[in-house]
Protein backbone atom coordinates (compact mmCIF):
# COMPACT_ATOMS: atom_id res chain seq x y z
CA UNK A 1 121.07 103.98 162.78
CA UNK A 2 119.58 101.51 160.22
CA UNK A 3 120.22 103.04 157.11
CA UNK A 4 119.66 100.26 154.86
CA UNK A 5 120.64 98.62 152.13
CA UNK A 6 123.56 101.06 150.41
CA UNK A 7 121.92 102.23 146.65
CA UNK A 8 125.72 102.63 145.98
CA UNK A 9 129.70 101.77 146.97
CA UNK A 10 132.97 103.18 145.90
CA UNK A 11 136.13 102.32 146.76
CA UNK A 12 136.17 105.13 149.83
CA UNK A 13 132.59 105.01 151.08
CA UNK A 14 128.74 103.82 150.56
CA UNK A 15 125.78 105.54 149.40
CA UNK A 16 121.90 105.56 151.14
CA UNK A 17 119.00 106.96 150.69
CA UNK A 18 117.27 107.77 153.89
CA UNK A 19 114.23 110.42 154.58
CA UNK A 20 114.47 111.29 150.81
CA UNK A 21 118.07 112.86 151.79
CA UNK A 22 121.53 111.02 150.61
CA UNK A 23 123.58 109.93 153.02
CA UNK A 24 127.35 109.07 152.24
CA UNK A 25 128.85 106.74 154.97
CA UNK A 26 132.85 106.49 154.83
CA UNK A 27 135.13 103.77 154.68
CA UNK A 28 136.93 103.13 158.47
CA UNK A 29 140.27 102.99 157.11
CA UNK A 30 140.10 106.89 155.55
CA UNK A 31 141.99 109.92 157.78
CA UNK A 32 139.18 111.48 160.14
CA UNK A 33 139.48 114.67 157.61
CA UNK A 34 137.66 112.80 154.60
CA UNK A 35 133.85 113.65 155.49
CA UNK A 36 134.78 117.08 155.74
CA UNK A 37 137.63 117.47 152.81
CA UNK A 38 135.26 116.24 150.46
CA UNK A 39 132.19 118.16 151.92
CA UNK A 40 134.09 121.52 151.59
CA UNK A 41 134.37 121.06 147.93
CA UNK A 42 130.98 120.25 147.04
CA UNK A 43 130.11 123.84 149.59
CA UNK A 44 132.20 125.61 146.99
CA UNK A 45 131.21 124.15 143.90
CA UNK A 46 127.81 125.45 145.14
CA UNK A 47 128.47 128.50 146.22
CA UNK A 48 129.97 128.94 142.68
CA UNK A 49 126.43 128.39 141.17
CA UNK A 50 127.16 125.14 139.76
CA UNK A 51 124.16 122.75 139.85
CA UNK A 52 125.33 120.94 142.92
CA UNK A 53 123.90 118.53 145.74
CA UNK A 54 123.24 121.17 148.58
CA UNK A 55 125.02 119.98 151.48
CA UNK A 56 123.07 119.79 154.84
CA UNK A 57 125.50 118.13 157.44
CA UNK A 58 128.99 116.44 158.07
CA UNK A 59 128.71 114.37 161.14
CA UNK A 60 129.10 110.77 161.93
CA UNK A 61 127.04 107.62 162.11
CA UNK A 62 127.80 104.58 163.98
CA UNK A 63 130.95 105.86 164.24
CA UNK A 64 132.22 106.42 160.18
CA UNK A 65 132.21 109.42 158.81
CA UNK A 66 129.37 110.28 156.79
CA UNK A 67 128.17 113.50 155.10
CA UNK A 68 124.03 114.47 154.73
CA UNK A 69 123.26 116.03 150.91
CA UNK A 70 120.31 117.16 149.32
CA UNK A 71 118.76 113.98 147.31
CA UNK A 72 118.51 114.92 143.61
CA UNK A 73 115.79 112.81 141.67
CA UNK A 74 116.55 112.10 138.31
CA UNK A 75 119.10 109.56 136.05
CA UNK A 76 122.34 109.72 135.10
CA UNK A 77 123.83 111.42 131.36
CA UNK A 78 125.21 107.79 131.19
CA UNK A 79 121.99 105.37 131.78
CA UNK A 80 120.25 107.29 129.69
CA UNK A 81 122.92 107.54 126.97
CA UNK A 82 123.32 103.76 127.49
CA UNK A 83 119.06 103.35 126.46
CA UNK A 84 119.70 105.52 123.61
CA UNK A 85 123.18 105.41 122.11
CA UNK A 86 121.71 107.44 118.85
CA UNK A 87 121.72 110.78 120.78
CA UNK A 88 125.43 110.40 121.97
CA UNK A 89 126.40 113.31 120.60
CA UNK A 90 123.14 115.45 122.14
CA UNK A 91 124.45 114.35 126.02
CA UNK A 92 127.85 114.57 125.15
CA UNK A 93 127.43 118.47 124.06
CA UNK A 94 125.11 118.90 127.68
CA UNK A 95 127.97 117.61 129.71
CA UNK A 96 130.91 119.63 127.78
CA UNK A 97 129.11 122.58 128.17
CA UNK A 98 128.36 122.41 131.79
CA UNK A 99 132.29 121.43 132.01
CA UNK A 100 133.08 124.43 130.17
CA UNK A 101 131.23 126.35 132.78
CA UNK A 102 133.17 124.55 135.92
CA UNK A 103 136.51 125.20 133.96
CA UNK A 104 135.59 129.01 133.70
CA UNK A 105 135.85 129.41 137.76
CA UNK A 106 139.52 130.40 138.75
CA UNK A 107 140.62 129.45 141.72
CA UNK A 108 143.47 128.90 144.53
CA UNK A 109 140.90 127.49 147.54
CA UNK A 110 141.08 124.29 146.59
CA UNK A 111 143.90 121.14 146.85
CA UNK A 112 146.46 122.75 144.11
CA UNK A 113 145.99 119.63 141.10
CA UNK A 114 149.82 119.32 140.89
CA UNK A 115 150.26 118.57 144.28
CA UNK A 116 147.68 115.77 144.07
CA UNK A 117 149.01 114.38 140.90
CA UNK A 118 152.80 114.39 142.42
CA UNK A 119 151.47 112.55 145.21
CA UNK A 120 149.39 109.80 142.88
CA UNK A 121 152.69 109.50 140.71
CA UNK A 122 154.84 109.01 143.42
CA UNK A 123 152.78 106.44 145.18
CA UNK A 124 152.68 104.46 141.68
CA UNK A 125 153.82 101.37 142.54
CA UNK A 126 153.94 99.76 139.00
CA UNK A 127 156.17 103.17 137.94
CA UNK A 128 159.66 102.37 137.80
CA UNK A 129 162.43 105.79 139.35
CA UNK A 130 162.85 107.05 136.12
CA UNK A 131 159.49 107.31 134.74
CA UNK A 132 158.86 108.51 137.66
CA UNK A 133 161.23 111.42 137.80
CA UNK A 134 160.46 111.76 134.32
CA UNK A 135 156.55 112.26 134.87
CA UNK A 136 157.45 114.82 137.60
CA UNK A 137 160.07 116.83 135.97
CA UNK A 138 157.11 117.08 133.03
CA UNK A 139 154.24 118.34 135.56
CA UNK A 140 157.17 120.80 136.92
CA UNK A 141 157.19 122.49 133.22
CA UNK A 142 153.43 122.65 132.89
CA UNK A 143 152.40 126.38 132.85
CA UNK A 144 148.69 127.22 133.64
CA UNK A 145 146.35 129.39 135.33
CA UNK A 146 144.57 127.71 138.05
CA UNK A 147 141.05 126.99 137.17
CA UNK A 148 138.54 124.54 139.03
CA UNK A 149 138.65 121.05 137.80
CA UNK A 150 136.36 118.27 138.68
CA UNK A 151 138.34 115.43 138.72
CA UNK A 152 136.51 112.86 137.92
CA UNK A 153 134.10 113.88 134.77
CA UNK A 154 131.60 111.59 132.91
CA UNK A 155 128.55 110.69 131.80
CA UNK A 156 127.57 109.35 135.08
CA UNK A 157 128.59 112.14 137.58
CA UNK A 158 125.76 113.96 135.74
CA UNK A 159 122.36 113.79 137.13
CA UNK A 160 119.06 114.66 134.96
CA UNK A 161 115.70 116.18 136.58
CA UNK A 162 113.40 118.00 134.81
CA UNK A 163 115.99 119.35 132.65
CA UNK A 164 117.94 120.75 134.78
CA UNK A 165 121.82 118.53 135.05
CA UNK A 166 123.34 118.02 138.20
CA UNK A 167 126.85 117.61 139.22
CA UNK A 168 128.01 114.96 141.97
CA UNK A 169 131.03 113.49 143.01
CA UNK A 170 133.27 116.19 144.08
CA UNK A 171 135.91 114.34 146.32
CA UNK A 172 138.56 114.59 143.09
CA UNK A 173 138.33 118.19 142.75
CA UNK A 174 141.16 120.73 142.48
CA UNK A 175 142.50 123.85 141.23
CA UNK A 176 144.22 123.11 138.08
CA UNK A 177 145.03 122.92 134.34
CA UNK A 178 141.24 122.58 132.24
CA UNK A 179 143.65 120.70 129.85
CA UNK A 180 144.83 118.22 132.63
CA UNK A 181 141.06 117.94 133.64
CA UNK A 182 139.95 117.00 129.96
CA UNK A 183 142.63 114.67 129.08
CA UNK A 184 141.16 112.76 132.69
CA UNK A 185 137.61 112.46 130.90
CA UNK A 186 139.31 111.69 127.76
CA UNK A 187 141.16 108.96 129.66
CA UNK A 188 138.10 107.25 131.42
CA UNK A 189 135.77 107.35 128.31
CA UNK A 190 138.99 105.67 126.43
CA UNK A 191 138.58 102.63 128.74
CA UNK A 192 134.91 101.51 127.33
CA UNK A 193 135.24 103.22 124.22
CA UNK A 194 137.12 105.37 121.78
CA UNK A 195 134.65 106.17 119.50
CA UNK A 196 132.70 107.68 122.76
CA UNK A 197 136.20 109.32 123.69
CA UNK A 198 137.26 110.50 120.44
CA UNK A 199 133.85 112.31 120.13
CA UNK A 200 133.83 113.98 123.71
CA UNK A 201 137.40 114.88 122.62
CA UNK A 202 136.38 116.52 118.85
CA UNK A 203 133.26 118.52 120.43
CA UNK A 204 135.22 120.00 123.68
CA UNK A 205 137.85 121.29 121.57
CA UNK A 206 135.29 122.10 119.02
CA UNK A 207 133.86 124.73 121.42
CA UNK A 208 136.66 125.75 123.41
CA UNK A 209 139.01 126.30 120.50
CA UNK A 210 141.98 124.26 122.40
CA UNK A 211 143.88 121.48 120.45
CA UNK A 212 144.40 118.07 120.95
CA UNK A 213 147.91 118.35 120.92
CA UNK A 214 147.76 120.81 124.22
CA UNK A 215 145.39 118.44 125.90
CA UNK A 216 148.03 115.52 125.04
CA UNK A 217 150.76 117.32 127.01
CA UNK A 218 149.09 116.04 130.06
CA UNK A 219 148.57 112.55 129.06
CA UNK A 220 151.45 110.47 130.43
CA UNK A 221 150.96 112.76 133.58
CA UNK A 222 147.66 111.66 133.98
CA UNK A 223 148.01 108.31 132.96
CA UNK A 224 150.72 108.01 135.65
CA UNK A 225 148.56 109.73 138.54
CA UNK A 226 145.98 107.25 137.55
CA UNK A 227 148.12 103.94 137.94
CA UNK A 228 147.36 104.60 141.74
CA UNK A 229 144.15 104.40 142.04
CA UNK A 230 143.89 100.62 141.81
CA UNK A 231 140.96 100.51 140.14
CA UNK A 232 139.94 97.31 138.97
CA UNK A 233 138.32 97.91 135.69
CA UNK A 234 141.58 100.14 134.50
CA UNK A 235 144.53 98.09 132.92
CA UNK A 236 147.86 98.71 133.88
CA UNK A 237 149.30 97.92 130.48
CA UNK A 238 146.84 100.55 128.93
CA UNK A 239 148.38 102.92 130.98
CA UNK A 240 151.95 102.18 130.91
CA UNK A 241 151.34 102.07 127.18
CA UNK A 242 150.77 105.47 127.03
CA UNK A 243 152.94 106.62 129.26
CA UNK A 244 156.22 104.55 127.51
CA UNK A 245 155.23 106.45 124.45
CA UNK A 246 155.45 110.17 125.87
CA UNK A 247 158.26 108.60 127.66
CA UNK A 248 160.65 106.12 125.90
CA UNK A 249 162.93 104.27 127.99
């Protein structure tokens, strides 16, 4: 099937638009389970009544992987706060209060966040035995109620048509700690700016009434988790930064 040229490409898989549907084509190298892992989060995210990509098939195509969503016209919180950096504060408040609204769904369906963040910390290669023992033994004291969390929250996850917002990029979701999830945006809004970081910070505990300080708990633990991911436009020293000072050697 000629697809075309990809609109998009992650580190796990490429993005087309074909028939005016969105068609997500999967690395080779990922377990046969991806298409559908990912797939069955985005089906309950929807059936939750969050604003989500309907999704219409998980097959395969040329033999990858590949799952068949709903194509959702519109630009992203990000590009458009990137045209217009005066009104900031106006798309930051949009996307904290359709987090806020993810965050209020408790859950146990989904991949239990701790799990998934022992498994990034432990596979940490720039994480020396005692951090990580020390990172571990701190995720075994966190006490929460287990709430969806996206994952992966920004800016650019967040699709705008005819006012309505729309949430993509589900494969990172879990059931979790809200604080965990927030110190995650916190964390990738950090790596291009702190003003923009600091802000998404003030307003989210602004309207939630959480501190900073509780959010912070997480940080090393997520900083750690993150080391894992390889992604190129994260530094490692950043990271190990912050995790040296929740955890002095």
């Amino acid at each position: 099937m000629d697809l075309g040229h990809p609109t998009a490409s992650g580190n796990t898989a490429k993005i087309y638009l074909y028939k005016n549907k969105i068609v997500k084509v999967f690395n080779e190298y990922l377990p046969d389970t991806e298409s559908s892992y990912e797939a069955n989060k985005q089906k309950y995210a929807f059936l939750h009544g969050l604003s989500v990509p309907k999704v219409l098939d998980v097959t395969k195509i040329d033999g990858k992987q590949a799952i068949i969503m709903e194509y959702i016209k519109g630009r992203t919180l990000g590009e458009l706060l990137s045209e217009n950096m005066d009104q900031a504060e106006y798309y930051m408040n949009i996307s904290i209060d359709i987090q806020q609204k993810i965050h209020t769904i408790i859950t146990n369906s989904l991949e239990p966040m701790s799990e998934k963040l022992r498994r990034q910390i432990e596979a940490a290669h720039k994480l020396d035995k005692r951090h990580k023992a020390d990172l571990i033994r701190k995720l075994d004291s966190m006490t929460f109620e287990n709430r969806l969390c996206h994952g992966d929250y920004h800016l650019y996850n967040l699709i705008m048509s005819d006012n309505k917002v729309t949430i993509i990029d589900w494969v990172d979701a879990s059931s979790g700690d809200i604080r965990a999830d927030i110190y995650r945006t916190f964390l990738l809004y950090s790596q291009f700016s702190a003003e923009l970081a600091d802000m998404y910070l003030r307003l989210y505990c602004e309207k939630s009434g959480l501190s900073k300080e509780s959010i912070f708990q997480w940080a090393p633990i997520i900083a750690g988790a993150r080391l894992s991911e390889n992604v190129s436009s994260e530094k490692t020293e950043r990271l190990l930064e912050i995790i040296n000072h929740y955890c002095p050697r």
